[in-house]
C-alpha atoms as a PDB file:
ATOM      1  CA  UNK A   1      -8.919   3.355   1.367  1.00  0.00           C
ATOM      2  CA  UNK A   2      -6.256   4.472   3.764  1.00  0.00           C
ATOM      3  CA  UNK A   3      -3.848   7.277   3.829  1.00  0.00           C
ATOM      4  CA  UNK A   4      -0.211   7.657   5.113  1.00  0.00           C
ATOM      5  CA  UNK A   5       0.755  11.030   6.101  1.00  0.00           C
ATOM      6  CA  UNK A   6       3.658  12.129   6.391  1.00  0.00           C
ATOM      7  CA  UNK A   7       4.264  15.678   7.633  1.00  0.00           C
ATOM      8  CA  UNK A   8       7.805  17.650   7.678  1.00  0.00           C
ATOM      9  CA  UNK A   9       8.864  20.274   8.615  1.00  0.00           C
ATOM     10  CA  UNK A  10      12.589  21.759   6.738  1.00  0.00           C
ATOM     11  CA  UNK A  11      14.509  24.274   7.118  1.00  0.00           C
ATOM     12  CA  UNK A  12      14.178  27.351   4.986  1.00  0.00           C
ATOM     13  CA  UNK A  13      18.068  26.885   3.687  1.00  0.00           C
ATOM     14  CA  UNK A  14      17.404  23.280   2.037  1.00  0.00           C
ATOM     15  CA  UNK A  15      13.538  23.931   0.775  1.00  0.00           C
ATOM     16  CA  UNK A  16      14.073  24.245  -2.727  1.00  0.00           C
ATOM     17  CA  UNK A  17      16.590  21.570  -2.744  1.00  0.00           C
ATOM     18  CA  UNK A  18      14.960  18.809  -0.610  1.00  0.00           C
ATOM     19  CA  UNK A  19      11.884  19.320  -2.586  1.00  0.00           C
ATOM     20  CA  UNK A  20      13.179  18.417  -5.935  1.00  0.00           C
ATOM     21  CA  UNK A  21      15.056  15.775  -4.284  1.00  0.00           C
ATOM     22  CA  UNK A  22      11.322  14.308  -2.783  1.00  0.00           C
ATOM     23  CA  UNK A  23       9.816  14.850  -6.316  1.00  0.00           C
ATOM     24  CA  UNK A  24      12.663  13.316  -8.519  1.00  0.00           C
ATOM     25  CA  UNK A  25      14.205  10.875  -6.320  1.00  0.00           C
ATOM     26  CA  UNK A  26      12.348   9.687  -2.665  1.00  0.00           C
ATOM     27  CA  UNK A  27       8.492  10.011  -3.365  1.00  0.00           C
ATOM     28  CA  UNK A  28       9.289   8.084  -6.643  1.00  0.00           C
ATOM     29  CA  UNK A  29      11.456   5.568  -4.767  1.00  0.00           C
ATOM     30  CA  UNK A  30       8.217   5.058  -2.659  1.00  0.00           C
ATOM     31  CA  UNK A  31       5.503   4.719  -5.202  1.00  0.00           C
ATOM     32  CA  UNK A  32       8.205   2.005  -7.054  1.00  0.00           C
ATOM     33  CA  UNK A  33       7.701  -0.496  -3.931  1.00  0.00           C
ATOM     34  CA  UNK A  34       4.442  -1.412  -4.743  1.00  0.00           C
ATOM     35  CA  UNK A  35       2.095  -0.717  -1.769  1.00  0.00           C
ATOM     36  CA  UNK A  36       0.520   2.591  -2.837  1.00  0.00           C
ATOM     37  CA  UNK A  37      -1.556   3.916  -5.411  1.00  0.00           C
ATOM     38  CA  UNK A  38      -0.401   7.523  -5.406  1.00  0.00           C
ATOM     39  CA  UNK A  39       1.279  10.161  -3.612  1.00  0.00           C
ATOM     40  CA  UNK A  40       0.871  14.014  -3.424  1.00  0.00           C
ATOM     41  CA  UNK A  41       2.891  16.441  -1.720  1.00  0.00           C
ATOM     42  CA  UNK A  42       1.333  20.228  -0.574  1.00  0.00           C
ATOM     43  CA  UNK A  43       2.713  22.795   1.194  1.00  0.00           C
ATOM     44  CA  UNK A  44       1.036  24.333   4.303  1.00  0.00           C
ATOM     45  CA  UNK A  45      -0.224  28.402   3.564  1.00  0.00           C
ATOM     46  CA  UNK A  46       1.805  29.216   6.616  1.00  0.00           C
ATOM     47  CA  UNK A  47       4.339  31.754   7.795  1.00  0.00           C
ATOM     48  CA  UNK A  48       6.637  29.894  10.079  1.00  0.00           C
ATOM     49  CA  UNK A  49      10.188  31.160  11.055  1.00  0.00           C
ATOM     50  CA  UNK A  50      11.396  27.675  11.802  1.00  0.00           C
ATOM     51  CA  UNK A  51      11.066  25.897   8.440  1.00  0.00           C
ATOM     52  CA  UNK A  52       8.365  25.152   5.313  1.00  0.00           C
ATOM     53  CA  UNK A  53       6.317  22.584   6.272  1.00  0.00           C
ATOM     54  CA  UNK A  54       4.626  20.278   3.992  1.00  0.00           C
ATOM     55  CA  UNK A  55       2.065  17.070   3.649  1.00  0.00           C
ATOM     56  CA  UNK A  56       3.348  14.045   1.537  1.00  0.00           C
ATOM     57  CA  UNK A  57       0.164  12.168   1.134  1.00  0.00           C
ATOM     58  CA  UNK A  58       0.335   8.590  -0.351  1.00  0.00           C
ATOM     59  CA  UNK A  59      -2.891   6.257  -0.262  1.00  0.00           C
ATOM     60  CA  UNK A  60      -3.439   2.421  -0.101  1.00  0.00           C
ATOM     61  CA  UNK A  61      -6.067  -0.040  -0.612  1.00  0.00           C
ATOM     62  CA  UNK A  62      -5.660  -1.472   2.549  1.00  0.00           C
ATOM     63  CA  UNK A  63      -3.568  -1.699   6.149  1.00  0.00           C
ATOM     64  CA  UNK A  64      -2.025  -5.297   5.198  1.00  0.00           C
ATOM     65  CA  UNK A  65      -0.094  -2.224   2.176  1.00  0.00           C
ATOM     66  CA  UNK A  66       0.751  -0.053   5.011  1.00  0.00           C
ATOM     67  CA  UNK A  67       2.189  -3.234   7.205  1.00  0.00           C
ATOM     68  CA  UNK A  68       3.873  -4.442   4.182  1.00  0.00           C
ATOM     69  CA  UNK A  69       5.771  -1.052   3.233  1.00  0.00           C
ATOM     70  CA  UNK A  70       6.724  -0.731   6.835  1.00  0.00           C
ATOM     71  CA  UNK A  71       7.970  -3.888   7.773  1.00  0.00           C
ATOM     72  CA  UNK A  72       9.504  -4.271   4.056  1.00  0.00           C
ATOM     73  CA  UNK A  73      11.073  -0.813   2.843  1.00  0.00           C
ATOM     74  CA  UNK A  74      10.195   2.020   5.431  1.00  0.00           C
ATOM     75  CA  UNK A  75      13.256   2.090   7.341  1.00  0.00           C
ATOM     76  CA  UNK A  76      15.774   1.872   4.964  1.00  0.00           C
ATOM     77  CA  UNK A  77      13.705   4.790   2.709  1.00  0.00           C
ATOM     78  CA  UNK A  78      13.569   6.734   5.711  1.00  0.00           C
ATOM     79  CA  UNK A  79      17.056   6.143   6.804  1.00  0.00           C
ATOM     80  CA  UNK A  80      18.011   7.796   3.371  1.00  0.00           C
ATOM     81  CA  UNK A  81      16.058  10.683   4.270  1.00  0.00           C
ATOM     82  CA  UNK A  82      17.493  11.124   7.524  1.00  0.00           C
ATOM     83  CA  UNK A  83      20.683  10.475   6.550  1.00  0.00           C
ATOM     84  CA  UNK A  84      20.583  13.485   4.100  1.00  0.00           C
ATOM     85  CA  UNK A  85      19.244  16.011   5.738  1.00  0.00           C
ATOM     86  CA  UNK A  86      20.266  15.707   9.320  1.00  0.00           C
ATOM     87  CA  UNK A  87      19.385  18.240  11.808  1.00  0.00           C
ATOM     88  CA  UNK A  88      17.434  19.904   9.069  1.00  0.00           C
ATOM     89  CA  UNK A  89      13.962  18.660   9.354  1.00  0.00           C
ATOM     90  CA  UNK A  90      11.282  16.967  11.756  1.00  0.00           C
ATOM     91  CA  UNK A  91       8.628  14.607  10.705  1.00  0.00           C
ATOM     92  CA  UNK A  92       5.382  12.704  12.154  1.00  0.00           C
ATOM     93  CA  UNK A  93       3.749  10.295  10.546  1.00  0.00           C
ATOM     94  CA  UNK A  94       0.069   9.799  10.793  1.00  0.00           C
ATOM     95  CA  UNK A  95      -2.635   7.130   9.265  1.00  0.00           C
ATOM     96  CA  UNK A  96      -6.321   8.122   8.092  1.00  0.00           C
ATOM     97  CA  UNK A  97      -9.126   6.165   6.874  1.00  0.00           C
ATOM     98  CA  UNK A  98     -11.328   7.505   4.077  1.00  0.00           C
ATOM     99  CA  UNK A  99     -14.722   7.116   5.430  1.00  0.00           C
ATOM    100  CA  UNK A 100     -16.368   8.929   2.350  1.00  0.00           C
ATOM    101  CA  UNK A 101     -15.389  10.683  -0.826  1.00  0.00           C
ATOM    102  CA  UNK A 102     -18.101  13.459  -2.529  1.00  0.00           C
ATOM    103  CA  UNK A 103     -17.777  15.192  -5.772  1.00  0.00           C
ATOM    104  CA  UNK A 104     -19.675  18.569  -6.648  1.00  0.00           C
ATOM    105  CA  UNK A 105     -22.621  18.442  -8.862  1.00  0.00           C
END
């Protein structure tokens, strides 16, 4: 299984905003194309003067998912992003493999 991270930082004037956007409208808008299983946003336990940062975590089965999103949808759904809050956030993505998965008991 492989995860897409995607970690943001915004600024504290467009928080509540940008987050209900991401939960009604963009994180949807991702799930809808296909390539992932789920998607989970957190938000880091940190004080930070500069913004609210936060995790949007979406898995896949595999990387030919991952390819597909990005060469398929990943720059126009990022584009939207960008395009609506300008100047009010910065982003990195990263990629993880799960290597192993344990439950208590």
């Amino acid at each position: 299984m492989i995860v897409y991270n995607v970690t943001i930082q915004v600024d504290h004037d467009i928080e509540k905003e940008w987050l209900e956007w991401m939960n009604t409208v963009h994180i949807p808008d991702v799930l809808a194309t296909g390539c992932f299983l789920e998607g989970r946003i957190s938000r880091l336990m940190v004080d930070d003067e500069t913004g609210i940062t936060f995790s949007i975590q979406y898995t896949l089965e595999n990387m030919q998912k991952l390819e597909e999103y990005q060469e398929k949808y990943a720059q126009r759904l990022q584009k939207e992003h960008a395009d609506r809050y300008e100047n009010k956030f910065v982003a990195f993505r990263t990629v993880m493999e799960v290597v192993g998965k344990h439950l208590p008991g």
